[in-house]
N, C-alpha and C. Protein backbone atom coordinates (compact mmCIF):
# COMPACT_ATOMS: atom_id res chain seq x y z
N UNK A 1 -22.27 20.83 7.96
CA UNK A 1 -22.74 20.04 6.84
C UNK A 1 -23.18 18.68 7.37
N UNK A 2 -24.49 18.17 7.03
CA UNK A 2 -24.88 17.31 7.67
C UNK A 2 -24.27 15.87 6.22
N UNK A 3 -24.05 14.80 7.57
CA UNK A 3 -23.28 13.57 6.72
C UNK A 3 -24.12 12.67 6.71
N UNK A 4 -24.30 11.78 5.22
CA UNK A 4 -25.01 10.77 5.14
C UNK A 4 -24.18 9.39 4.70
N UNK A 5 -23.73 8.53 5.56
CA UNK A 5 -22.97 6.88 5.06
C UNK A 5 -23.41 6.57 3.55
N UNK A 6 -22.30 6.61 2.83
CA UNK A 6 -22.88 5.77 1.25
C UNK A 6 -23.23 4.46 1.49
N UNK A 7 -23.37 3.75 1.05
CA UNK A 7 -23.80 2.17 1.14
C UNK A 7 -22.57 1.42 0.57
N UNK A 8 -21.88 0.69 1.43
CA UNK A 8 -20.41 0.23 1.01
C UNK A 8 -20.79 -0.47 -0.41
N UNK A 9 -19.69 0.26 -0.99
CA UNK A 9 -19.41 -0.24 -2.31
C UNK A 9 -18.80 -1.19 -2.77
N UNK A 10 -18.45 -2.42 -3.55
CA UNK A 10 -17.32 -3.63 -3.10
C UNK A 10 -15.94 -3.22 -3.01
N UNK A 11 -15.46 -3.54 -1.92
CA UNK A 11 -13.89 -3.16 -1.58
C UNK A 11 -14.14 -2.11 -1.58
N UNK A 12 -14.81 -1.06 -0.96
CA UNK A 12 -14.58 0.15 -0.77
C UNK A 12 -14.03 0.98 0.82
N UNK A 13 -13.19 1.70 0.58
CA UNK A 13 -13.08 2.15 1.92
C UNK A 13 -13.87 2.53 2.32
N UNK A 14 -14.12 3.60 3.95
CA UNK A 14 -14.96 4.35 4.56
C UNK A 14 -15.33 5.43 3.77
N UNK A 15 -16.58 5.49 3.29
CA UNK A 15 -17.01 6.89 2.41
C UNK A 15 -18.04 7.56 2.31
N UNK A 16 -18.26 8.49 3.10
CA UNK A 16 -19.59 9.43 3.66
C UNK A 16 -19.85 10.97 2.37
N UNK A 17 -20.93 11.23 2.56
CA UNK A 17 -21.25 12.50 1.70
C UNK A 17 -21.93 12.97 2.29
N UNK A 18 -21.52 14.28 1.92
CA UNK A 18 -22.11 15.64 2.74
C UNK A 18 -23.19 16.30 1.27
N UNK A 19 -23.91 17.25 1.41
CA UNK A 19 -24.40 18.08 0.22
C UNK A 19 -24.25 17.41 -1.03
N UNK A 20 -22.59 17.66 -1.38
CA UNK A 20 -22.69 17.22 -3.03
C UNK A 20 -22.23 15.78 -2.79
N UNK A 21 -22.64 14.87 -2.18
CA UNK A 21 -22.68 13.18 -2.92
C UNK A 21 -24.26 13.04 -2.90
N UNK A 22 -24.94 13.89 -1.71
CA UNK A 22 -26.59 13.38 -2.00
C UNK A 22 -27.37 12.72 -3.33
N UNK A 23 -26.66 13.42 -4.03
CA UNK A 23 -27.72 12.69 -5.78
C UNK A 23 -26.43 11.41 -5.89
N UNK A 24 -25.35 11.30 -5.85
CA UNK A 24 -24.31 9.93 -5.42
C UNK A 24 -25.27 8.85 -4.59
N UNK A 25 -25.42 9.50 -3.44
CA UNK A 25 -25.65 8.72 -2.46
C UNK A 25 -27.07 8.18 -2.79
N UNK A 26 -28.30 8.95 -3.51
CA UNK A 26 -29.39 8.61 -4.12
C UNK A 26 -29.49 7.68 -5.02
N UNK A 27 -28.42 7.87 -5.80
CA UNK A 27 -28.47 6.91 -6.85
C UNK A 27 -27.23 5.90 -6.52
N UNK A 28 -26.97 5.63 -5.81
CA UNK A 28 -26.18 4.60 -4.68
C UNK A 28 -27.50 3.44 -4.01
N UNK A 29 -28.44 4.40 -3.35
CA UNK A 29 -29.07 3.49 -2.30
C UNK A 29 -30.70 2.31 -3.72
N UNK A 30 -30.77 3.66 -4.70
CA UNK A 30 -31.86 3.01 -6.18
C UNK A 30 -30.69 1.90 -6.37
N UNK A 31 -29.50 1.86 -6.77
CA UNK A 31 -28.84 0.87 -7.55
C UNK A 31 -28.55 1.26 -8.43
N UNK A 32 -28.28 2.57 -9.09
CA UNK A 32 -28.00 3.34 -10.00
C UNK A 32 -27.08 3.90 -10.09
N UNK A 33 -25.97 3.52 -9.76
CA UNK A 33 -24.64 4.34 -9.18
C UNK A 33 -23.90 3.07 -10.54
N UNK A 34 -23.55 3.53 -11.23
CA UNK A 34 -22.25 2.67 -12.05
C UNK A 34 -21.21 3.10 -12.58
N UNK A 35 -20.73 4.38 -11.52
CA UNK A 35 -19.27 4.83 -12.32
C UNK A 35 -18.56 5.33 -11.31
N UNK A 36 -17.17 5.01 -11.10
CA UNK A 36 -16.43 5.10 -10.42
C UNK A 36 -15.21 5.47 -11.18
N UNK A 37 -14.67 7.21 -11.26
CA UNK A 37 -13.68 7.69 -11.77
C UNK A 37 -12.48 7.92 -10.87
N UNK A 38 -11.64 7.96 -11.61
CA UNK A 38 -10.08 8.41 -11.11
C UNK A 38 -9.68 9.66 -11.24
N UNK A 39 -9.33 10.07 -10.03
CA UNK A 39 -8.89 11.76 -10.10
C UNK A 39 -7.31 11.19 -9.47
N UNK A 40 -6.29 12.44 -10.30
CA UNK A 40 -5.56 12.25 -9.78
C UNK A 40 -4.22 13.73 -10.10
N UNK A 41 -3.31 13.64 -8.94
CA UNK A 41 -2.20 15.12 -9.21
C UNK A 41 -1.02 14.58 -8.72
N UNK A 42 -0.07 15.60 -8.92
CA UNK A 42 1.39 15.62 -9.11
C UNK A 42 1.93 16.58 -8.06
N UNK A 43 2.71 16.26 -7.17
CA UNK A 43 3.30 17.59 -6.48
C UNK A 43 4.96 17.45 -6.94
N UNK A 44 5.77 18.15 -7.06
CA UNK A 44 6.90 18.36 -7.19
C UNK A 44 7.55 19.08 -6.36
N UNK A 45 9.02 18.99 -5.78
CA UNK A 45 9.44 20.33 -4.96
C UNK A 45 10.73 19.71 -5.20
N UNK A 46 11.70 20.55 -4.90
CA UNK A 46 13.45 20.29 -4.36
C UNK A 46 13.70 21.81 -3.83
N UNK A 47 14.32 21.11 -3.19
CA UNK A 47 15.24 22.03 -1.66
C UNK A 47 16.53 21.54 -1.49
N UNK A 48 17.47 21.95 -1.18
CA UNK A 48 19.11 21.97 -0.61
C UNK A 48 18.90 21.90 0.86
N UNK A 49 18.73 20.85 1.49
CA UNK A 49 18.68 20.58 2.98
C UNK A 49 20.07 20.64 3.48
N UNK A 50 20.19 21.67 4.73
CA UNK A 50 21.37 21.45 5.43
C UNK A 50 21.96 20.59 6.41
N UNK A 51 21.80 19.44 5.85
CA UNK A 51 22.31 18.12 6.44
C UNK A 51 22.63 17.19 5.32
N UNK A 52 23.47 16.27 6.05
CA UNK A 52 24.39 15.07 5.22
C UNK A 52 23.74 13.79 4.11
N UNK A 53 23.82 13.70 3.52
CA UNK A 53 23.00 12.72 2.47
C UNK A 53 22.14 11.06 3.42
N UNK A 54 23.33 10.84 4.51
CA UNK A 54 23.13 9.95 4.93
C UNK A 54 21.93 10.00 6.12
N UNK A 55 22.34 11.53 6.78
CA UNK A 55 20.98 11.52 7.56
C UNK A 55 19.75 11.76 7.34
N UNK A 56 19.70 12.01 6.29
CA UNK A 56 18.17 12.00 4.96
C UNK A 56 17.94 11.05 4.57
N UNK A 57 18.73 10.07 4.84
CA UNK A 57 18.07 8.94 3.68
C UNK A 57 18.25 7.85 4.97
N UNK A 58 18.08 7.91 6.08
CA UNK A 58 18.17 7.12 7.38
C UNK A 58 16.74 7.86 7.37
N UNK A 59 16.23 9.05 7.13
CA UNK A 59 14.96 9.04 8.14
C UNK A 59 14.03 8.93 6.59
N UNK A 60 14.47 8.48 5.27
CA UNK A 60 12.95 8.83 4.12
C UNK A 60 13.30 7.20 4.20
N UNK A 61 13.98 5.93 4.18
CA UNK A 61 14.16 4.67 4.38
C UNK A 61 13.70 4.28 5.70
N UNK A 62 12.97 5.18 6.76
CA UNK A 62 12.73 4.21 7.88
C UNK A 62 11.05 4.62 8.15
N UNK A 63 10.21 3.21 8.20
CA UNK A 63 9.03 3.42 8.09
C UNK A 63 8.63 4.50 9.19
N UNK A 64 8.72 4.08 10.19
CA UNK A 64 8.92 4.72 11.45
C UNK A 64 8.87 6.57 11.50
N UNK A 65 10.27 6.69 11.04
CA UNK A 65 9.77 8.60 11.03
C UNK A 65 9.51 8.97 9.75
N UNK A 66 9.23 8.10 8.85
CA UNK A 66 8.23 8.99 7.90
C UNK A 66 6.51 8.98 8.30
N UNK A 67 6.23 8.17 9.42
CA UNK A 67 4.86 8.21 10.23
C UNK A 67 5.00 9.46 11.03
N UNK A 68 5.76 9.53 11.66
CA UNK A 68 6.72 10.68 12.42
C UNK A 68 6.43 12.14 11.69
N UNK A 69 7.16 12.16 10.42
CA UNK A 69 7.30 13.37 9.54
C UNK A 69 6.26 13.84 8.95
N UNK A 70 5.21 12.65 8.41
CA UNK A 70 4.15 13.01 7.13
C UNK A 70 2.43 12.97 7.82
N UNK A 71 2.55 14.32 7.61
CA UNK A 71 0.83 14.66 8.07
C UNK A 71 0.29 13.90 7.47
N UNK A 72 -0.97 13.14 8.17
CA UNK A 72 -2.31 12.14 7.82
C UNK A 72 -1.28 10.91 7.59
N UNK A 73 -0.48 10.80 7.76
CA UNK A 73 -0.15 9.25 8.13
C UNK A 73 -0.19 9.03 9.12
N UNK A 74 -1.38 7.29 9.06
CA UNK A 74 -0.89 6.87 10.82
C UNK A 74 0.17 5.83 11.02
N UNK A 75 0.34 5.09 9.62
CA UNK A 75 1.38 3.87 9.59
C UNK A 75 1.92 3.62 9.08
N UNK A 76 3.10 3.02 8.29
CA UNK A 76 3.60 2.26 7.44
C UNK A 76 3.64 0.53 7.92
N UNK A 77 2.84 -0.41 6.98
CA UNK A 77 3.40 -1.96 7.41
C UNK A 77 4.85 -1.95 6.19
N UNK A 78 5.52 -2.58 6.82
CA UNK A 78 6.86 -2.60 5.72
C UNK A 78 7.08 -4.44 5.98
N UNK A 79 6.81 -4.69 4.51
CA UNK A 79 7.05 -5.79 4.15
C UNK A 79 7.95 -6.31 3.05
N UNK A 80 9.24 -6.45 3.60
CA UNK A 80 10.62 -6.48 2.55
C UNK A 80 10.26 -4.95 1.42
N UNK A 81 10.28 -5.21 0.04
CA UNK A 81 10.10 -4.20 -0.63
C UNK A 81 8.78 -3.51 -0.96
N UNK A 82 7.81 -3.84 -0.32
CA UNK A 82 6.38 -3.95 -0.77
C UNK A 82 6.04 -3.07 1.12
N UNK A 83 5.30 -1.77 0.61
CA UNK A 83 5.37 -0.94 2.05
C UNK A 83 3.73 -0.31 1.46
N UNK A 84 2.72 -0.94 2.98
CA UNK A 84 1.88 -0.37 2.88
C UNK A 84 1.42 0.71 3.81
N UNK A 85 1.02 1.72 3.02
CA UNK A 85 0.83 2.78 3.51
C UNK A 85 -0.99 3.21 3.84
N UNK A 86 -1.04 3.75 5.17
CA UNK A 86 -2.05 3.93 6.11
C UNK A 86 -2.38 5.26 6.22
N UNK A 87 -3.35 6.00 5.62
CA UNK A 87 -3.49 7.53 6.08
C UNK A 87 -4.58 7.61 6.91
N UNK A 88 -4.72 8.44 7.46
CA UNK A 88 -5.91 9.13 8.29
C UNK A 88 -7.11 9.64 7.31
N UNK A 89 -7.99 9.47 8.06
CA UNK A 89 -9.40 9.61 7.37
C UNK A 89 -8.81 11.22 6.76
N UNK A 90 -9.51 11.46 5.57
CA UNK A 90 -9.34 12.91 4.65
C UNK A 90 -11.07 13.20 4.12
N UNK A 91 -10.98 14.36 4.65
CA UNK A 91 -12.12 15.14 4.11
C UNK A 91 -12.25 16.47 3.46
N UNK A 92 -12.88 16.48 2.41
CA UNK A 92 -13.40 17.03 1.02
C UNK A 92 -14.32 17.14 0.76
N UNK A 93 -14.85 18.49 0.24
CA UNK A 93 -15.83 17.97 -0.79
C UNK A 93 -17.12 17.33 -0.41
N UNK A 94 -17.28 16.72 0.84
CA UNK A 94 -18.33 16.17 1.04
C UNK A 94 -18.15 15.02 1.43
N UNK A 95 -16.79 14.08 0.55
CA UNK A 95 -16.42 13.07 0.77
C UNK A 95 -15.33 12.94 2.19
N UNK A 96 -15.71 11.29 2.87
CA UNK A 96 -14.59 11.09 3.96
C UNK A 96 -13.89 9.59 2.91
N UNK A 97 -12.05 9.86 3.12
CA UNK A 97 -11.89 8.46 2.83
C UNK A 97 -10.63 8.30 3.71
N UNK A 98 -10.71 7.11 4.05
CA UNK A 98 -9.13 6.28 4.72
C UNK A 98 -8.35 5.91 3.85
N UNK A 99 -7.88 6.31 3.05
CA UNK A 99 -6.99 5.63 1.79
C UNK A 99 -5.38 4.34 2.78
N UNK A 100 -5.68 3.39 2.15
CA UNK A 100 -4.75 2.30 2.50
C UNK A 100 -4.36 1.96 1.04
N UNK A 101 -2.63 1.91 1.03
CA UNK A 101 -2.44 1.51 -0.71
C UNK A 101 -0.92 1.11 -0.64
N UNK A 102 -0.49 0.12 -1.36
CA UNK A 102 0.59 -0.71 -1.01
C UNK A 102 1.52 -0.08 -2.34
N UNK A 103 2.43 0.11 -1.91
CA UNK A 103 3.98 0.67 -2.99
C UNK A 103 5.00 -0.75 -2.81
N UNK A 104 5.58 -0.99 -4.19
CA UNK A 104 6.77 -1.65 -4.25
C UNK A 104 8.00 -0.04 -4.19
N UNK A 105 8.57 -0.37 -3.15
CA UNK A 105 9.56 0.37 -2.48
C UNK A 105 10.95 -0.15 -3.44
N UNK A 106 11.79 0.76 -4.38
CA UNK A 106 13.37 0.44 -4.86
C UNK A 106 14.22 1.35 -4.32
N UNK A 107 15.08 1.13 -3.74
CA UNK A 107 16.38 1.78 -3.30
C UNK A 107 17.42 2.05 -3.76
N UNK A 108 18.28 2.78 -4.30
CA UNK A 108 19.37 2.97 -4.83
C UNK A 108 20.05 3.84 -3.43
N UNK A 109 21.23 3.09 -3.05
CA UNK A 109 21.20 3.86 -1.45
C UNK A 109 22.33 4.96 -1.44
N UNK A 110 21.79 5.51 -0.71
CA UNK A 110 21.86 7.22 -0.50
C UNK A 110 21.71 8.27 -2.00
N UNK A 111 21.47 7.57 -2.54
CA UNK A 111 20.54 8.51 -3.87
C UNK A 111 19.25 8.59 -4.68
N UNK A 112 18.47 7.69 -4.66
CA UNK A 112 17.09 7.56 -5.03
C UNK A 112 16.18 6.11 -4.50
N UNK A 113 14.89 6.91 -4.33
CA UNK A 113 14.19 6.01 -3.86
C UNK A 113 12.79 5.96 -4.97
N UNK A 114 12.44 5.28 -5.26
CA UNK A 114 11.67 5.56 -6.35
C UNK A 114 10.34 3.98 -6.40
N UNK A 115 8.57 4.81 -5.91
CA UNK A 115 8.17 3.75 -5.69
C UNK A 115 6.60 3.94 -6.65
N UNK A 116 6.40 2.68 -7.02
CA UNK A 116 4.98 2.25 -7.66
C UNK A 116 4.54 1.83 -7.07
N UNK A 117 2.39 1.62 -7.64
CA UNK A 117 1.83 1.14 -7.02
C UNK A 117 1.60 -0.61 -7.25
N UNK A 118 1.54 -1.38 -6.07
CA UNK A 118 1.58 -2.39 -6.49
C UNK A 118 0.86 -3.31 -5.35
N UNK A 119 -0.24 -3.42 -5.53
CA UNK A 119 -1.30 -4.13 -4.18
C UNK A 119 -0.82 -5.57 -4.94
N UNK A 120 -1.26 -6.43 -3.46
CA UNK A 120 -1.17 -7.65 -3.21
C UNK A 120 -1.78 -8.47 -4.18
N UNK A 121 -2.04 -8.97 -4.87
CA UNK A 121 -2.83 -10.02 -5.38
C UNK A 121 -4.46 -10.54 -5.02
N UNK A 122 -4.85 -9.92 -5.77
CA UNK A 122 -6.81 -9.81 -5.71
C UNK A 122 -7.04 -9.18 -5.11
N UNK A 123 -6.08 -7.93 -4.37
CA UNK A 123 -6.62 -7.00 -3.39
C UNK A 123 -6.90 -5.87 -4.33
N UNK A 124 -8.25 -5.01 -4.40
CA UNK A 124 -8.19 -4.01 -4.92
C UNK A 124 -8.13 -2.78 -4.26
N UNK A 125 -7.11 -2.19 -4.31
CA UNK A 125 -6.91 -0.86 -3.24
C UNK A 125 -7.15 0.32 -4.65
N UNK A 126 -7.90 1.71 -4.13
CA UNK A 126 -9.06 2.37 -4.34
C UNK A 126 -7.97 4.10 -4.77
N UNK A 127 -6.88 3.96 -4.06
CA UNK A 127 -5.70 4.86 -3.91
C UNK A 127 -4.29 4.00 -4.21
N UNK A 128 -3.70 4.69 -5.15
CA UNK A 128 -1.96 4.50 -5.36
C UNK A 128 -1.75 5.44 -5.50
N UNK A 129 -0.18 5.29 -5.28
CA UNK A 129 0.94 6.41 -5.50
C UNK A 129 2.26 6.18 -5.99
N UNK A 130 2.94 7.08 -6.83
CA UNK A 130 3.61 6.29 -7.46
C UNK A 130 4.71 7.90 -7.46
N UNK A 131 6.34 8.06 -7.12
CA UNK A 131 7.03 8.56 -6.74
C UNK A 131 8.25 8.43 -6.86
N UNK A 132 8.96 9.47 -6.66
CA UNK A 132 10.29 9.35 -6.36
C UNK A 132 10.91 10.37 -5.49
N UNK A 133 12.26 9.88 -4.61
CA UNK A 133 13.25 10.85 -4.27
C UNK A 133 14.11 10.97 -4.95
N UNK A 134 15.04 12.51 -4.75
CA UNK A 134 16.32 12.02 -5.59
C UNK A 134 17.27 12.76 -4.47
N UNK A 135 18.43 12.59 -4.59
CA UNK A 135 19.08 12.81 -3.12
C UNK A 135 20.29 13.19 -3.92
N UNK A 136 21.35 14.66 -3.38
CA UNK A 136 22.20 14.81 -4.31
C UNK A 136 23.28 15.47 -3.24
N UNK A 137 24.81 14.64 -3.35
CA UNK A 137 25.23 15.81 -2.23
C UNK A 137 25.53 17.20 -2.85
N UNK A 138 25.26 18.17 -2.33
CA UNK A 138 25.42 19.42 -2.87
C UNK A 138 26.30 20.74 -1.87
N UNK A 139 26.69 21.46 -2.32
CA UNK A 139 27.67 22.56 -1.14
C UNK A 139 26.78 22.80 -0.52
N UNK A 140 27.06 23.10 0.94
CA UNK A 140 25.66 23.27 2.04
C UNK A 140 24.73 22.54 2.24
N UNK A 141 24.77 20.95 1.93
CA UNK A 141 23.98 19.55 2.03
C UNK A 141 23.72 18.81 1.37
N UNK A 142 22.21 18.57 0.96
CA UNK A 142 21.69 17.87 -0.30
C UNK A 142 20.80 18.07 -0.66
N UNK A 143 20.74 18.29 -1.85
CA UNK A 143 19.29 18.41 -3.07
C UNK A 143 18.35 17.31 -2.44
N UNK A 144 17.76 17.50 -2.48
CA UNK A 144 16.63 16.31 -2.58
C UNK A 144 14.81 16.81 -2.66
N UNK A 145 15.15 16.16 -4.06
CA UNK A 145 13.53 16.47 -5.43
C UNK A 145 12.87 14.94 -4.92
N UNK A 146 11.55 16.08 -4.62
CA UNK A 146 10.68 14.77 -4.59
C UNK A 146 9.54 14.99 -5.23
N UNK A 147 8.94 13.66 -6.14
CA UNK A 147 7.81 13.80 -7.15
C UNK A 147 6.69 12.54 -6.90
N UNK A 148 5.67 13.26 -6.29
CA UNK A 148 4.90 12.33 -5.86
C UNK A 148 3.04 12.33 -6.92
N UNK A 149 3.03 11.64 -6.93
CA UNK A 149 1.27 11.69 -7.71
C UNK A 149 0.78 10.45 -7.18
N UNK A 150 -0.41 10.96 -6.76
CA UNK A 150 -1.83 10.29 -6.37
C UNK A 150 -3.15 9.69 -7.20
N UNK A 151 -3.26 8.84 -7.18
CA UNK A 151 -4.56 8.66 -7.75
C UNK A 151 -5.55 8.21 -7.21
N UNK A 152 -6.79 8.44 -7.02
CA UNK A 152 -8.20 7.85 -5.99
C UNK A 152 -8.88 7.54 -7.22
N UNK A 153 -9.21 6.35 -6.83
CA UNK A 153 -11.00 6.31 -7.23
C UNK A 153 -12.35 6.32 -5.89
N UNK A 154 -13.10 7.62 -6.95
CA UNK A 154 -14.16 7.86 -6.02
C UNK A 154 -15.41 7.87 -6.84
N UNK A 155 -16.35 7.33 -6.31
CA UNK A 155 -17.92 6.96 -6.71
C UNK A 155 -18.23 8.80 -6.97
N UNK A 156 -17.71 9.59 -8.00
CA UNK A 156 -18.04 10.89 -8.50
C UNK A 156 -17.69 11.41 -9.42
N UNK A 157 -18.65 12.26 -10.24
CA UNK A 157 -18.46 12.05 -11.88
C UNK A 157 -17.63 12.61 -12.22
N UNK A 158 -17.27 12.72 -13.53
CA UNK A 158 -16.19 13.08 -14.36
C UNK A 158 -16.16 14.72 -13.44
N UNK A 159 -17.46 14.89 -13.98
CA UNK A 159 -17.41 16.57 -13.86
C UNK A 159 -16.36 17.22 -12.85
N UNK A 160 -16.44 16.54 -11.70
CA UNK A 160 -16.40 17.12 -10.59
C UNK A 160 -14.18 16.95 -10.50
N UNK A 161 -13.79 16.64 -11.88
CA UNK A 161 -12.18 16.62 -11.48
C UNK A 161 -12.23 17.83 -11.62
N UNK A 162 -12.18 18.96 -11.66
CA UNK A 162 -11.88 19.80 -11.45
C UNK A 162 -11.60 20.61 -9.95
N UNK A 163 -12.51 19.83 -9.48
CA UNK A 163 -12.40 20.63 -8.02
C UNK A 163 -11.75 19.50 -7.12
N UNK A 164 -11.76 18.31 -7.47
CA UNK A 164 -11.94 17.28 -6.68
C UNK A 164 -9.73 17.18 -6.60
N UNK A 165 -9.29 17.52 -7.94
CA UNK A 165 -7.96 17.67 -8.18
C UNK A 165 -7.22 18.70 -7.51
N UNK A 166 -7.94 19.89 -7.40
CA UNK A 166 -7.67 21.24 -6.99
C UNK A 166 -7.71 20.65 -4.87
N UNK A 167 -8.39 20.23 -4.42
CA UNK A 167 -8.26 19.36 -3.59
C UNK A 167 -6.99 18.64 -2.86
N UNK A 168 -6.95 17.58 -3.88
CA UNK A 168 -5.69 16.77 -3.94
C UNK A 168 -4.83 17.62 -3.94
N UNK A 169 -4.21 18.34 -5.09
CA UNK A 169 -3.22 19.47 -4.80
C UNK A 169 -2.84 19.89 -3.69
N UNK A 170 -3.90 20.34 -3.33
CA UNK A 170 -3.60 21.75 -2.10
C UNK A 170 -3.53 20.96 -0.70
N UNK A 171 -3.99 19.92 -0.64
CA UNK A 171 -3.73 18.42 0.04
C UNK A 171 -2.61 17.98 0.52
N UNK A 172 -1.91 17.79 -0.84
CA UNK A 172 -0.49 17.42 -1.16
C UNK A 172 0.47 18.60 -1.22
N UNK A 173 0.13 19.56 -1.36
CA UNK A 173 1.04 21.07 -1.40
C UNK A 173 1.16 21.42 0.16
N UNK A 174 0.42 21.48 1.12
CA UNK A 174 0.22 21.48 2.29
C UNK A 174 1.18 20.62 3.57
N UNK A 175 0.33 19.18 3.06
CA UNK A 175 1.09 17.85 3.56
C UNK A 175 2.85 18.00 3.53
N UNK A 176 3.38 18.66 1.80
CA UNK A 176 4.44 18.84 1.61
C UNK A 176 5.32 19.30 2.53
N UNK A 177 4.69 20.80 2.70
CA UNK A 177 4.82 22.04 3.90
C UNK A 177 5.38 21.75 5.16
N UNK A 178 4.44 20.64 5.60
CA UNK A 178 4.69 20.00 6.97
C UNK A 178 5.79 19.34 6.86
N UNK A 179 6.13 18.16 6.23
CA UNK A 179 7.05 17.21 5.83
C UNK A 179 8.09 18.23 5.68
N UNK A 180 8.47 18.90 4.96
CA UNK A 180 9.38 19.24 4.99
C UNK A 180 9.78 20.44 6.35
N UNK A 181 9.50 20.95 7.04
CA UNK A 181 9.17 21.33 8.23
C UNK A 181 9.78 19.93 9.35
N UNK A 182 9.02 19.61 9.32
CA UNK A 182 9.08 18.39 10.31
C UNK A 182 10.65 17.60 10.31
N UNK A 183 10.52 17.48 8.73
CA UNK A 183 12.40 16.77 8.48
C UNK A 183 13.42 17.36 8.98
N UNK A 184 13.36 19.13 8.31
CA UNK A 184 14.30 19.88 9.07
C UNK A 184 14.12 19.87 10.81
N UNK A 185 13.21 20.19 11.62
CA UNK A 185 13.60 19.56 12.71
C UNK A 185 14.01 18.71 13.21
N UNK A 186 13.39 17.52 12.98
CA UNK A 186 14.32 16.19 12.94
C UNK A 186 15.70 15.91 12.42
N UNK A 187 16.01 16.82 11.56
CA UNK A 187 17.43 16.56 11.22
C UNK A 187 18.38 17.65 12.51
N UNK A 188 17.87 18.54 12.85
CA UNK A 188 18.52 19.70 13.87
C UNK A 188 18.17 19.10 15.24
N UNK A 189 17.71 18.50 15.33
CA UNK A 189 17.24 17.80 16.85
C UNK A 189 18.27 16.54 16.62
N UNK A 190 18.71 15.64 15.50
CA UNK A 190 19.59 14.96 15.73
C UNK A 190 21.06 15.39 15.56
N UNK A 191 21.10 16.38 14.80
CA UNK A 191 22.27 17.20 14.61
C UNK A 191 22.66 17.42 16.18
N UNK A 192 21.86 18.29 17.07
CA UNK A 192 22.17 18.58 18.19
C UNK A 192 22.36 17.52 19.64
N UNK A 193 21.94 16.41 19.03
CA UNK A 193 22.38 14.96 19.96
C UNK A 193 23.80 14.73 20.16
């Protein structure tokens, strides 16, 4: 699929189109581009992890191995309660984006973590997320439900939530996959230290 650069939008991240942004990107380069919608989804899951409440909530509280754990992250900046989060370029659809988007981080410790979106002051970030853990000790370890939803804004019309969500989903259903994959090793690799 051949890629064409949109024409930066204000405060916009990195955002290229393939096939379907061309009439975007057309009516981008005329000056005719004036709508910018929000797509957005929900993933849910809980699992009974076989490890201790405390060594779960040492690695979802440390910026560090949740860069470690979570596919398409490259960073966390952690600034007291306010943690901005860095993904890797994501492609869709046609579209490329770097989503960067700042969470106020609350702790309730060793049982919920629960975060909104909340950018800096006059910064307009393009992606939030807004979530929770819940952490439970349970026979054979701990529960822990996590409920995450996304929201983007992208220079593409209404029409296109349908597919553009179905996307996100399978995005986030995926990403999940790994993460949780990744934790359980990390928890059996420190188990075995």
């Amino acid at each position: 699929m051949r890629r064409i650069p949109i024409v930066a939008w204000q405060d916009a991240p990195p955002v290229t189109f393939g096939a379907m942004g061309c009439a975007v990107q057309m009516a981008r380069v005329l000056g005719r581009l004036d709508y910018v919608n929000t797509f957005s989804a929900t993933n849910e899951s809980t699992a009974v992890v076989p490890a201790e409440r405390e060594a779960i909530w040492g690695l979802l509280t440390d910026p560090a191995a949740l860069t470690r754990l979570t596919p398409l992250l490259s960073r966390i900046d952690a600034d007291g309660d306010h943690w901005t989060w860095h993904l890797q370029r994501i492609a869709a659809l046609g579209v490329n984006i770097s989503p960067t988007f700042t969470e106020r981080m609350s702790f309730e410790p060793l049982s919920q973590i629960v975060y909104a979106h909340d950018p800096p002051a006059g910064v307009r970030e393009r992606t939030g997320v807004a979530g929770r853990y819940d952490l439970h000790a349970v026979e054979g370890g701990t529960s822990l439900a996590i409920r995450i939803t996304i929201s983007i804004e992208l220079p593409l019309p209404k029409a296109a939530g349908p597919a553009v969500t179905r996307v996100i989903s399978s995005t986030m259903q995926r990403t999940g996959e790994k993460f949780a994959a990744n934790l359980l090793r990390e928890l059996a690799g420190n188990r075995a230290r």
